[in-house]
C-alpha atoms as a PDB file:
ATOM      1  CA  UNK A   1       0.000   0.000   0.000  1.00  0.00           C
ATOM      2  CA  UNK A   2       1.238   3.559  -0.832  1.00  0.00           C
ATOM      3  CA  UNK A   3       1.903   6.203   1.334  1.00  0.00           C
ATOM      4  CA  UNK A   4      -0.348   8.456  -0.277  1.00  0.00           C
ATOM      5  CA  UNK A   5      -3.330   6.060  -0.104  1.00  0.00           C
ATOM      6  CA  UNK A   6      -2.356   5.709   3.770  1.00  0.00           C
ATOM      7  CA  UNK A   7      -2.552   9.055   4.225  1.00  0.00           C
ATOM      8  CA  UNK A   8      -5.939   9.784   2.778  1.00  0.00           C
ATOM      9  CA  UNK A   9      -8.269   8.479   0.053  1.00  0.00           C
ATOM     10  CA  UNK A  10      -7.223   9.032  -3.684  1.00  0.00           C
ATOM     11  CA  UNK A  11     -10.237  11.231  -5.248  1.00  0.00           C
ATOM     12  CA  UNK A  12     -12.584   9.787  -7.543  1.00  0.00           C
ATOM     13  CA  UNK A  13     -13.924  11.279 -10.937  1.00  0.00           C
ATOM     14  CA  UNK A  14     -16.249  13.662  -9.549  1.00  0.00           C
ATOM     15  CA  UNK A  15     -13.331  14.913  -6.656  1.00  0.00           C
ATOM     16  CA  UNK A  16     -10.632  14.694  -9.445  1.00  0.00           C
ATOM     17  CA  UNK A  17     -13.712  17.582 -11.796  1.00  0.00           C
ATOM     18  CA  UNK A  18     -14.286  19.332  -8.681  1.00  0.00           C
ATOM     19  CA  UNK A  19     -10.920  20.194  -7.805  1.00  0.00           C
ATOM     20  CA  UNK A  20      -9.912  20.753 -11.335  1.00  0.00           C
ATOM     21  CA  UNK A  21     -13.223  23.603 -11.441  1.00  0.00           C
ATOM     22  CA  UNK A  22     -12.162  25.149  -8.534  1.00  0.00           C
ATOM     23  CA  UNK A  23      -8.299  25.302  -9.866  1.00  0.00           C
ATOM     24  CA  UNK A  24     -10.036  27.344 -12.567  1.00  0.00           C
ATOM     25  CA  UNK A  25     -12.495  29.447 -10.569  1.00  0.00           C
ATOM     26  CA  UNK A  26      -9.667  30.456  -8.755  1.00  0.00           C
ATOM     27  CA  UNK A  27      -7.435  31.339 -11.336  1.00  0.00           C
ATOM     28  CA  UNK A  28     -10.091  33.328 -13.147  1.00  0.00           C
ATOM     29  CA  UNK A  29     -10.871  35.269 -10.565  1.00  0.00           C
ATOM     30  CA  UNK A  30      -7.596  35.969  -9.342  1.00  0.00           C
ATOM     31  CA  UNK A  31      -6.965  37.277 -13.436  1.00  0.00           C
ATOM     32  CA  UNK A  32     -10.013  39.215 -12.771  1.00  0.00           C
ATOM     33  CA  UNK A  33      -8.536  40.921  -9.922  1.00  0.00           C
ATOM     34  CA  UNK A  34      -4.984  41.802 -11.708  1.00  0.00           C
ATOM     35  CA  UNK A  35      -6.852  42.580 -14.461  1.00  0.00           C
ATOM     36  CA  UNK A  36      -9.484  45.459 -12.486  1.00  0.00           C
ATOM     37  CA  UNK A  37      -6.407  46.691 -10.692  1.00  0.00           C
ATOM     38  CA  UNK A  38      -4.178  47.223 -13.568  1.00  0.00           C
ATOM     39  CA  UNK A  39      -7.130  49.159 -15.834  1.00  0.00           C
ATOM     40  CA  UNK A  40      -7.648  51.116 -12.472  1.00  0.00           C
ATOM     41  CA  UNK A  41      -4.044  52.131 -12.462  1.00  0.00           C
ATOM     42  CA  UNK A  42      -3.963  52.432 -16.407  1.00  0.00           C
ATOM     43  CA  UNK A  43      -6.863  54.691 -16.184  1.00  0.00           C
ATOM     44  CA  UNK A  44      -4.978  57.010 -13.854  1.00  0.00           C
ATOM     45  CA  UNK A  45      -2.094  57.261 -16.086  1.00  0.00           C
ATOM     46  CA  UNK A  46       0.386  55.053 -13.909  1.00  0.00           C
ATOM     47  CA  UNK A  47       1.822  52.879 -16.341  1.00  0.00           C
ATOM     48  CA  UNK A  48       2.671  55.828 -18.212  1.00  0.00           C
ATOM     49  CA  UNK A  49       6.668  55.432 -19.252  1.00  0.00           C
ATOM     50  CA  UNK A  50       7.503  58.765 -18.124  1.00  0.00           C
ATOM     51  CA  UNK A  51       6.111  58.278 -14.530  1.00  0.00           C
ATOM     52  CA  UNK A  52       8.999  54.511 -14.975  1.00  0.00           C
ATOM     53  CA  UNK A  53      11.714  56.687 -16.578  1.00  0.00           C
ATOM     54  CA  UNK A  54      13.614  58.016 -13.334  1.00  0.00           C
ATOM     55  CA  UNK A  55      13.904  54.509 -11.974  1.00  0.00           C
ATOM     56  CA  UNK A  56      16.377  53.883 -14.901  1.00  0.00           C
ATOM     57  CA  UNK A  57      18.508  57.265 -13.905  1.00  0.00           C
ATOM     58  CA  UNK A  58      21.144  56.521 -11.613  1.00  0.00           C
ATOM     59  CA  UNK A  59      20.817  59.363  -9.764  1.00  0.00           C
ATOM     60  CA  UNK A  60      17.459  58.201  -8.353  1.00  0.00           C
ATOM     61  CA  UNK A  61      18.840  55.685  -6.658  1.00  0.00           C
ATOM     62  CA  UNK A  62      21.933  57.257  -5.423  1.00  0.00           C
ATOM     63  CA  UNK A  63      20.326  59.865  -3.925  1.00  0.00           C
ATOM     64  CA  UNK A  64      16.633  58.616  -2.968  1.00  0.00           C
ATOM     65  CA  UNK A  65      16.672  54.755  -3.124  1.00  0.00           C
ATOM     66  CA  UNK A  66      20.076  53.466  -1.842  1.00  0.00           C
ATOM     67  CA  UNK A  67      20.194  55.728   1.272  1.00  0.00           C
ATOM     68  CA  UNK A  68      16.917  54.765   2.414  1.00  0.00           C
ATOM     69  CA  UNK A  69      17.374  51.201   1.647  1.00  0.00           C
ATOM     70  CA  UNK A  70      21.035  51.648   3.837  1.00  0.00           C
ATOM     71  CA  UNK A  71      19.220  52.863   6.940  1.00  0.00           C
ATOM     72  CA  UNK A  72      16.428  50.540   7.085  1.00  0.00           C
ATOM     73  CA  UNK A  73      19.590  47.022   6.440  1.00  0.00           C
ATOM     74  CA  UNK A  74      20.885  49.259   9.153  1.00  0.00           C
ATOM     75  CA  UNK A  75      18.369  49.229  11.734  1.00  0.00           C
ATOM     76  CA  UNK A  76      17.421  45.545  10.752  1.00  0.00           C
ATOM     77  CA  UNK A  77      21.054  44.658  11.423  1.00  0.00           C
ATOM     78  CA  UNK A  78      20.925  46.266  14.761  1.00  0.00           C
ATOM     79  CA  UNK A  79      17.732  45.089  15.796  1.00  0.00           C
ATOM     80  CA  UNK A  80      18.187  41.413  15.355  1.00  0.00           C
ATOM     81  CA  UNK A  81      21.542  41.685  16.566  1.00  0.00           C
ATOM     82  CA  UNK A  82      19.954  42.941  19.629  1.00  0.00           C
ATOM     83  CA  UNK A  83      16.638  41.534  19.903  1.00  0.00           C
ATOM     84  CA  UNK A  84      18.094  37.579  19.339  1.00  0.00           C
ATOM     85  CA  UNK A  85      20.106  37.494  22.748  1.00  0.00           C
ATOM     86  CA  UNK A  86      17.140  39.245  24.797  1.00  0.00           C
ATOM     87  CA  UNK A  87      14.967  37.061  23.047  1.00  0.00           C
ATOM     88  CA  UNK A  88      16.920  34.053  24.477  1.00  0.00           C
ATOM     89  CA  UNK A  89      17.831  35.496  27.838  1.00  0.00           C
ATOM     90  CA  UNK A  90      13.485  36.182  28.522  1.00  0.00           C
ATOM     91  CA  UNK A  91      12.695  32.894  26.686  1.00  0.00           C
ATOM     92  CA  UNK A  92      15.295  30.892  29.511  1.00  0.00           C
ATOM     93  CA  UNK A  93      13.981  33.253  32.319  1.00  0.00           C
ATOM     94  CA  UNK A  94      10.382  32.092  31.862  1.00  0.00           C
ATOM     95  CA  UNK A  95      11.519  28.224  32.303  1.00  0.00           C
ATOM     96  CA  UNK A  96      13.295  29.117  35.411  1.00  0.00           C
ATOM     97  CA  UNK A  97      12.513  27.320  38.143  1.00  0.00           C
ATOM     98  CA  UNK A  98      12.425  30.180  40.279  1.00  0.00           C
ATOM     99  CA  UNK A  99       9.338  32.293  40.706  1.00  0.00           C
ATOM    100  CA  UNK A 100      10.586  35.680  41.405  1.00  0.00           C
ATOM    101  CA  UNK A 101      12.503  34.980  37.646  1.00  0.00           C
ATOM    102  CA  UNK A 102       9.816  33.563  35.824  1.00  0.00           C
ATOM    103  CA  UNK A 103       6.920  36.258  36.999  1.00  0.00           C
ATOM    104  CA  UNK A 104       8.753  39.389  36.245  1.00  0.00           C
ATOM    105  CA  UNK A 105      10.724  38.114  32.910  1.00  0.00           C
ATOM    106  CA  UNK A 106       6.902  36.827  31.927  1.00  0.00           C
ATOM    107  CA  UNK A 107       5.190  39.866  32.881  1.00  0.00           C
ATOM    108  CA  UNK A 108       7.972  41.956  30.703  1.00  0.00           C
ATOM    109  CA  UNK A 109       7.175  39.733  28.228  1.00  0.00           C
ATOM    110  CA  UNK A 110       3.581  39.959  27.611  1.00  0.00           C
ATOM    111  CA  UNK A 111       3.565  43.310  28.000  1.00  0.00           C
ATOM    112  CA  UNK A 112       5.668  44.228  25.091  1.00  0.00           C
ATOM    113  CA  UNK A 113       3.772  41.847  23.205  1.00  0.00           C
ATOM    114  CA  UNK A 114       0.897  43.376  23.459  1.00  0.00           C
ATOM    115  CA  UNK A 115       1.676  46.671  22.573  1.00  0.00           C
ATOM    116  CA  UNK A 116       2.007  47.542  18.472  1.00  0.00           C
ATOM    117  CA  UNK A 117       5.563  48.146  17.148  1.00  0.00           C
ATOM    118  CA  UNK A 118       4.892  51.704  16.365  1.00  0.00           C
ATOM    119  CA  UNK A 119       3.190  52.769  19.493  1.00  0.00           C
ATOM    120  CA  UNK A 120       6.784  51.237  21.005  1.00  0.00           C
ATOM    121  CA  UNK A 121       9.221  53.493  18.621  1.00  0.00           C
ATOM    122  CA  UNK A 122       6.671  56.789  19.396  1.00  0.00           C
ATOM    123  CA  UNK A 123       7.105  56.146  23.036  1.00  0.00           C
ATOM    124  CA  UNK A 124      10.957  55.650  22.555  1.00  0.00           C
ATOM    125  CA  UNK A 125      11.158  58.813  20.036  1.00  0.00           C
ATOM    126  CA  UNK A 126       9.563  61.007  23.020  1.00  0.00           C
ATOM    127  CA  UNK A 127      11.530  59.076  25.978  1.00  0.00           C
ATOM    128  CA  UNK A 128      14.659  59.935  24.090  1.00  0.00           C
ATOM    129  CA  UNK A 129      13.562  63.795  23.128  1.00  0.00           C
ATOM    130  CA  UNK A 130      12.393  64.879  26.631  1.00  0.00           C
ATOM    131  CA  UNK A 131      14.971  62.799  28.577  1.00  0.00           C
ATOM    132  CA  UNK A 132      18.149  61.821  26.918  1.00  0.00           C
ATOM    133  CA  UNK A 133      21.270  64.092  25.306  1.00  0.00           C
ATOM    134  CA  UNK A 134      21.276  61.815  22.260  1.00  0.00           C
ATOM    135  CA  UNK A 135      21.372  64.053  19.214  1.00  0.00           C
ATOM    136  CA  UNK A 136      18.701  64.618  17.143  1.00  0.00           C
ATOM    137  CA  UNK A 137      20.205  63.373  14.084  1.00  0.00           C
ATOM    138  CA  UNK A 138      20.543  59.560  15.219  1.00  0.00           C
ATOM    139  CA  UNK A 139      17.322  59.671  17.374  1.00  0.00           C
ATOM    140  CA  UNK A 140      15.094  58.339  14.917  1.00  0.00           C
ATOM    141  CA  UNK A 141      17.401  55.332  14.647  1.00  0.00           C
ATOM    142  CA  UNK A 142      17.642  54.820  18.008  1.00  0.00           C
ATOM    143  CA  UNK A 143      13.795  55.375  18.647  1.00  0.00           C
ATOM    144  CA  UNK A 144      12.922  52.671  15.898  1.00  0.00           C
ATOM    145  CA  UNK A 145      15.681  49.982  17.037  1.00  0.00           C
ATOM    146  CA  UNK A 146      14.180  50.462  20.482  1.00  0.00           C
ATOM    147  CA  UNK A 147      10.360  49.481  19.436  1.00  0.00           C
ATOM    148  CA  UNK A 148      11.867  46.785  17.319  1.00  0.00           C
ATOM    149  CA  UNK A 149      14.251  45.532  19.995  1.00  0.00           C
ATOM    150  CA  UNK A 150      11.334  45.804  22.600  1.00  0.00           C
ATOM    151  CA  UNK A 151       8.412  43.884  20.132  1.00  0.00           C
ATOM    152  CA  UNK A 152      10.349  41.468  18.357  1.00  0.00           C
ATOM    153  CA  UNK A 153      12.719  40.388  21.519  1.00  0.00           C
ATOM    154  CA  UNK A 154       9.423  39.754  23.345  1.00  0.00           C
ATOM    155  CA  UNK A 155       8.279  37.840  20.379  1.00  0.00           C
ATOM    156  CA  UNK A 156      11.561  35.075  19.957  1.00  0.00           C
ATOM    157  CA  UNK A 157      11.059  34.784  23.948  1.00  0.00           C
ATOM    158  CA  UNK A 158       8.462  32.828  23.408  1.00  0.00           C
ATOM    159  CA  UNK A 159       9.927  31.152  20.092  1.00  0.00           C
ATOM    160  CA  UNK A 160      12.885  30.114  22.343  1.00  0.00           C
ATOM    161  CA  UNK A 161      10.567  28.994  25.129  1.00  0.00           C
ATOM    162  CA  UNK A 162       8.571  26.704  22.637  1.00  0.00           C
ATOM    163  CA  UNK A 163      11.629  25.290  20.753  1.00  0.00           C
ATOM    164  CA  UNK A 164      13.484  24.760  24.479  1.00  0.00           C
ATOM    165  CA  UNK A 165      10.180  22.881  25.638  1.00  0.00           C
ATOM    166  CA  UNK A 166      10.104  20.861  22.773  1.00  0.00           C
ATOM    167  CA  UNK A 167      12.888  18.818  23.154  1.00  0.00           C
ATOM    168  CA  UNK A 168      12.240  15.363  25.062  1.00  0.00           C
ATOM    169  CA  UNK A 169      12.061  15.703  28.897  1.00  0.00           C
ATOM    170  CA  UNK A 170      15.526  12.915  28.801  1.00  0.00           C
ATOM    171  CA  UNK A 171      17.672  15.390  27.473  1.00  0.00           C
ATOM    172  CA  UNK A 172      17.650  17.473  30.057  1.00  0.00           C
ATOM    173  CA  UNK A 173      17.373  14.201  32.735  1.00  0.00           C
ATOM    174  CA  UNK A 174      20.609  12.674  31.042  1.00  0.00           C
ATOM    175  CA  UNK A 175      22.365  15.980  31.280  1.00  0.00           C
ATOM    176  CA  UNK A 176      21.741  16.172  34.722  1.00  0.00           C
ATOM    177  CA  UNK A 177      22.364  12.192  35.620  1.00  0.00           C
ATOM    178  CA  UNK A 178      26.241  13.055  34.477  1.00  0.00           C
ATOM    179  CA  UNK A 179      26.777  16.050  37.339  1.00  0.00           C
ATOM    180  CA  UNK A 180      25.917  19.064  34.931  1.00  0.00           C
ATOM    181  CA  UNK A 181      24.965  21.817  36.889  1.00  0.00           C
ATOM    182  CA  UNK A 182      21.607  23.546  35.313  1.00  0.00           C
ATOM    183  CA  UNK A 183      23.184  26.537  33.728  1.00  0.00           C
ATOM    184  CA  UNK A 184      25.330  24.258  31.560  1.00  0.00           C
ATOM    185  CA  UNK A 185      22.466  21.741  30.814  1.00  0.00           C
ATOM    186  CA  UNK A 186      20.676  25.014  29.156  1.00  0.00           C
ATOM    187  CA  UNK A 187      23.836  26.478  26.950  1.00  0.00           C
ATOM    188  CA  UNK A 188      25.666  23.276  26.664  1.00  0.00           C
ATOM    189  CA  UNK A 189      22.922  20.495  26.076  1.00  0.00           C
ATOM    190  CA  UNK A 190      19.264  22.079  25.305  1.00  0.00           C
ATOM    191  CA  UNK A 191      19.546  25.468  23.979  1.00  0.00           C
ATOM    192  CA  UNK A 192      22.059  24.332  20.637  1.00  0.00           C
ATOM    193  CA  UNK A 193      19.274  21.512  19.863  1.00  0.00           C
ATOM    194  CA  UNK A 194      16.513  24.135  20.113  1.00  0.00           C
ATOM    195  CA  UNK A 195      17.952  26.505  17.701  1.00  0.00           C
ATOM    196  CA  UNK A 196      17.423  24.080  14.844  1.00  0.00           C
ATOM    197  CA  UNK A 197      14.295  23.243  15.788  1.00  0.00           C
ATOM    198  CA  UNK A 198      13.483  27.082  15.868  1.00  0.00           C
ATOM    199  CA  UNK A 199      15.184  27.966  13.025  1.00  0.00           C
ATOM    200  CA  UNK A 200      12.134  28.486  10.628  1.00  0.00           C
ATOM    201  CA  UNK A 201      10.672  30.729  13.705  1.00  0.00           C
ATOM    202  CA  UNK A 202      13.138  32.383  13.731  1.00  0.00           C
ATOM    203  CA  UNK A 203      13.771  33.485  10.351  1.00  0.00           C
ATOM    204  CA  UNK A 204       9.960  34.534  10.210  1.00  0.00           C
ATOM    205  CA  UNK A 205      10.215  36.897  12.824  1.00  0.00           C
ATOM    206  CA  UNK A 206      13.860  38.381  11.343  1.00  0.00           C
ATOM    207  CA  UNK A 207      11.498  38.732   8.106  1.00  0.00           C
ATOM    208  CA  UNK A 208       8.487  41.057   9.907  1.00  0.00           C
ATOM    209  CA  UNK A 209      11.693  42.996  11.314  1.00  0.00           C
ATOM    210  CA  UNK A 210      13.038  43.942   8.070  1.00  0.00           C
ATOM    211  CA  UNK A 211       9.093  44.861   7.405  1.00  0.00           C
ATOM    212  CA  UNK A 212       8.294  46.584  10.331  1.00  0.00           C
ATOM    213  CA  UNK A 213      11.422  48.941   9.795  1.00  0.00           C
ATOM    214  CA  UNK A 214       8.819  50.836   6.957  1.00  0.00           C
ATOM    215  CA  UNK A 215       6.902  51.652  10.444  1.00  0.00           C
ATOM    216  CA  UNK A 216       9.757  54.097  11.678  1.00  0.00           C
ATOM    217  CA  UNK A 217       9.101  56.733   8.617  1.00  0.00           C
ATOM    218  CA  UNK A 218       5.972  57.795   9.772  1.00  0.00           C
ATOM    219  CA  UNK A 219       4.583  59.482  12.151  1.00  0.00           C
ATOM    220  CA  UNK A 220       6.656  61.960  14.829  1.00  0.00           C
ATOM    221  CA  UNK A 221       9.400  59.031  14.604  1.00  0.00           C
ATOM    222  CA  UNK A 222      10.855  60.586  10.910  1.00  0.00           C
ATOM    223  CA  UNK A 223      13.392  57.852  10.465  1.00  0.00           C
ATOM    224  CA  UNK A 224      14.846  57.999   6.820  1.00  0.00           C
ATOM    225  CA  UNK A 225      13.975  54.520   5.916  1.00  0.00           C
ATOM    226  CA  UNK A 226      13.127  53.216   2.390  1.00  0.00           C
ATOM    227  CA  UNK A 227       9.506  54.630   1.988  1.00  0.00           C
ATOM    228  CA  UNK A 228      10.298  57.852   3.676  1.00  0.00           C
ATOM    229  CA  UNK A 229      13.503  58.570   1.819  1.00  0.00           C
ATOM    230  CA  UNK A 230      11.474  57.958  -1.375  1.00  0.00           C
ATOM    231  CA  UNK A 231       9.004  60.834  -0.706  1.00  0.00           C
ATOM    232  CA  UNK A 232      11.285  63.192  -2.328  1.00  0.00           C
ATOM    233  CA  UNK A 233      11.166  61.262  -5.574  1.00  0.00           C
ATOM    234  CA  UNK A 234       7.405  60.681  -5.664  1.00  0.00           C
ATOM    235  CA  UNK A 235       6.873  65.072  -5.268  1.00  0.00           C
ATOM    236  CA  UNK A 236       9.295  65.192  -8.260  1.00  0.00           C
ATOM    237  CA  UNK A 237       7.459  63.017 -11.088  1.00  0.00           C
ATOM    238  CA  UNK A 238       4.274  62.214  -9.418  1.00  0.00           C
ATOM    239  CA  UNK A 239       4.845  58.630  -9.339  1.00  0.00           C
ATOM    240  CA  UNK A 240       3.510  57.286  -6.138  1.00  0.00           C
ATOM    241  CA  UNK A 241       2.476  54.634  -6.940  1.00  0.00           C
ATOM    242  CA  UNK A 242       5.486  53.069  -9.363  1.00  0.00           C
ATOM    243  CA  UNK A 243       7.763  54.189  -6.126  1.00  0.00           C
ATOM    244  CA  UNK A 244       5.376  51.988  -4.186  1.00  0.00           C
ATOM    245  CA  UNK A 245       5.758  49.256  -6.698  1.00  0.00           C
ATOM    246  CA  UNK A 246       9.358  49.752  -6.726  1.00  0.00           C
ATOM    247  CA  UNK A 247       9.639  49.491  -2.864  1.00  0.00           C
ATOM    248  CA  UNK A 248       7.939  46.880  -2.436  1.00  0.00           C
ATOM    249  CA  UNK A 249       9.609  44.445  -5.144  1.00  0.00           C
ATOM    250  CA  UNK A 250      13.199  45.687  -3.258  1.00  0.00           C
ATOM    251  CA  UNK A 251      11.459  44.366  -0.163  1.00  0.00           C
ATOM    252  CA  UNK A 252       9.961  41.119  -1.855  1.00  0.00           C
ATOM    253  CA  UNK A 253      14.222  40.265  -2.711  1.00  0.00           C
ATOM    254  CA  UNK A 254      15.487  41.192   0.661  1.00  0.00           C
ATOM    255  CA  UNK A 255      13.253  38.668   2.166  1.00  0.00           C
ATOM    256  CA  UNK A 256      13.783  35.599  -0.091  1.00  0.00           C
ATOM    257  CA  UNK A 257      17.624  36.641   0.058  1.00  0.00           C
ATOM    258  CA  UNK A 258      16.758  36.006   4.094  1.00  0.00           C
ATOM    259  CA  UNK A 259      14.687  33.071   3.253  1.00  0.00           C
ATOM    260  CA  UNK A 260      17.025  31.688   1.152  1.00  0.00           C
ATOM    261  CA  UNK A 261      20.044  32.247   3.949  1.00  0.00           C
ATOM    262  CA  UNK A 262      17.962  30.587   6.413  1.00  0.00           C
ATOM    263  CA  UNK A 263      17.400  27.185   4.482  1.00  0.00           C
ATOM    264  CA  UNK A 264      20.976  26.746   3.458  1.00  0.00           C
ATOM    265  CA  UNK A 265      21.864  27.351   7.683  1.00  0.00           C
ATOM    266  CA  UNK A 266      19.264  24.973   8.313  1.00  0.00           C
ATOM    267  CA  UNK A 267      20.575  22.501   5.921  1.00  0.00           C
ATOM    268  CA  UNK A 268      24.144  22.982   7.060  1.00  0.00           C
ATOM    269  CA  UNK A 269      22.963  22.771  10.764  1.00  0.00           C
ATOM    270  CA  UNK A 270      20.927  19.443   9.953  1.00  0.00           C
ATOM    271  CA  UNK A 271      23.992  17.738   7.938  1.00  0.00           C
ATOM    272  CA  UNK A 272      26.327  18.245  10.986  1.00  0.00           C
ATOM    273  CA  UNK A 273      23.448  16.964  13.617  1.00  0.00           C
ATOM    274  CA  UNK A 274      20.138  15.833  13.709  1.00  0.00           C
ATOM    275  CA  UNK A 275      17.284  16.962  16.011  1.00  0.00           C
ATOM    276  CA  UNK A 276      16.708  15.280  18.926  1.00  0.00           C
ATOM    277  CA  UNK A 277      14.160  11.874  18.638  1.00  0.00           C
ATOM    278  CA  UNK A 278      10.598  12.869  19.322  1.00  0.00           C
ATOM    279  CA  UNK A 279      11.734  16.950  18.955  1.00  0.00           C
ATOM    280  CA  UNK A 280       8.958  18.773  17.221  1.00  0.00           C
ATOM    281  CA  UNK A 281       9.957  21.942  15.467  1.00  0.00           C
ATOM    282  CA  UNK A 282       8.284  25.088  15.631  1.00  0.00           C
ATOM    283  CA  UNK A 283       7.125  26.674  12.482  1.00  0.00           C
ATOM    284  CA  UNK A 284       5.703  29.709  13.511  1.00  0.00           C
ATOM    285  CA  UNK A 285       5.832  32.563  16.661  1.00  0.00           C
ATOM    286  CA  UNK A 286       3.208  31.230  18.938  1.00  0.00           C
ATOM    287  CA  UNK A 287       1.065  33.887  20.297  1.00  0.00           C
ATOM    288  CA  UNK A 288       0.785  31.571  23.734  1.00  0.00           C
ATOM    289  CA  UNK A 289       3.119  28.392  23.645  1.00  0.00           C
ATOM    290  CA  UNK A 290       1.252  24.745  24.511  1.00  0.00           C
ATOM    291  CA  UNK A 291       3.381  23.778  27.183  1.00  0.00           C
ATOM    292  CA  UNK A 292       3.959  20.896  26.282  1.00  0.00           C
ATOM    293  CA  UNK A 293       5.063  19.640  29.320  1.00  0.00           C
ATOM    294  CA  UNK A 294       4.024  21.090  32.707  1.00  0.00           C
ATOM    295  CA  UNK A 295       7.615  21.216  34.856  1.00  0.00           C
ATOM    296  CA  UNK A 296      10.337  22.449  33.262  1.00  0.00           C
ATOM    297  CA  UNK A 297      13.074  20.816  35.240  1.00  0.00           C
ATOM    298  CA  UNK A 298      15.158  19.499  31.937  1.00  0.00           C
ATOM    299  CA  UNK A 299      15.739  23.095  31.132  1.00  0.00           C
ATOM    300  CA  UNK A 300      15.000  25.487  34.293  1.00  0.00           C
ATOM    301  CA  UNK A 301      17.264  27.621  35.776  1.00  0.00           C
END
């Protein structure tokens, strides 16, 4: 017997049609859609060539483009290289074993989480106006690595927490059988299984940092980022929305360069060791983690 007859029952005739009509449905409607939105744009003018041409001039990218695109690498690159450690050090503090850890570092957590991003960076933008020396030129930065730092290091807390908790209770039992005290069980033993396991995680939530960065150009924040650096161009030829278009296809590249990155690590990671027996990885950040176990003694602090 196959696998795929295991799995479920192979379609008749009528299933096999069926499918086949709504494959079609689909596909005309979604042609429909392209189609209404590109008339809609064509009837505006915004296919127009001139409205294109400045994308092909070099100078539209050296002076609008390419600085804005600089700024918001640069405050991806600082956030993740920020928010990744916090991220681990709250995801560890809420298995800890000790209360007055675990209800503070779980507190922190949920309460970033529940704020939005940009309510985060407008709160840092002010804290860093009224009460901080930092000059005004680099305060936007700082304001919108802050909210991302803050969100998205509250966020991989709880990706760490899930990929830790998903490892079989023995790991952490064996570790422990051979003298390991529990700080070294968690660096040494659990934590460098996890990251595989949290890998695709992980890489999501990089790729809605590199989004949210869009987030620190408007507003009181003002941070020079792709979109806002743009605005320049788009007063010059009128061409909002092939700037938008533009943008967004720079975007679309950044992330499957990320994507890309992350499945040739996880492919290197997986040919030098395998996940744990029974480990199930975590696809996605959980908005509350199944415990999946209800003491966290294999991994606790």
């Amino acid at each position: 017997m196959s696998a795929q007859t295991v799995l479920y029952d192979i379609p008749g005739p009528k299933a096999r049609a069926r499918n086949w009509l709504y494959s079609v449905l689909f596909v005309l409607v979604l042609a429909l859609v392209v189609y209404f939105i590109y008339a809609g744009f064509d009837e505006k003018g915004q296919w127009a060539g001139a409205l294109w041409k400045p994308f092909v001039d070099g100078t539209t990218w050296t002076q609008f483009l390419l600085p804005g695109l600089l700024n918001t690498l640069k405050a991806a690159a600082l956030s993740i290289v920020i928010a990744l450690p916090i991220g681990a050090l709250l995801g560890i503090g809420r298995l800890s074993e000790h209360k007055w850890i675990r209800v503070p570092v779980g507190a922190i957590v949920e309460f970033f989480r529940a704020i939005p991003v940009l309510l985060l960076m407008v709160f840092a933008a002010a804290f860093y106006a009224y009460y901080t020396g930092i000059d005004s030129e680099i305060r936007p930065l700082f304001a919108a690595v802050t909210g991302l730092v803050l969100y998205n290091g509250s966020v991989m807390a709880e990706v760490f927490r899930a990929g830790i908790l998903s490892l079989p209770k023995g790991q952490g039992e064996a570790a422990s059988a051979l003298g390991m005290r529990k700080t070294q069980i968690m660096l040494t033993v659990l934590l460098p299984q996890a990251v595989t396991l949290m890998l695709p995680a992980l890489v999501s939530q990089l790729v809605v940092i590199l989004k949210d960065t869009a987030l620190a150009g408007q507003l009181t924040i003002g941070f020079d980022e792709l979109i806002r650096a743009s605005g320049p161009l788009t007063g010059l030829y009128g061409n909002t929305i092939p700037t938008l278009i533009v943008i967004a296809i720079i975007f679309i590249v950044l992330n499957l360069l990320l994507s890309w990155f992350a499945s040739w690590l996880e492919n290197k990671l997986a040919r030098r060791k395998k996940a744990p027996k029974g480990a199930k990885p975590v696809h996605s950040a959980p908005s509350s983690v199944v415990m999946q176990r209800d003491d966290a003694s294999g991994g606790a602090l």
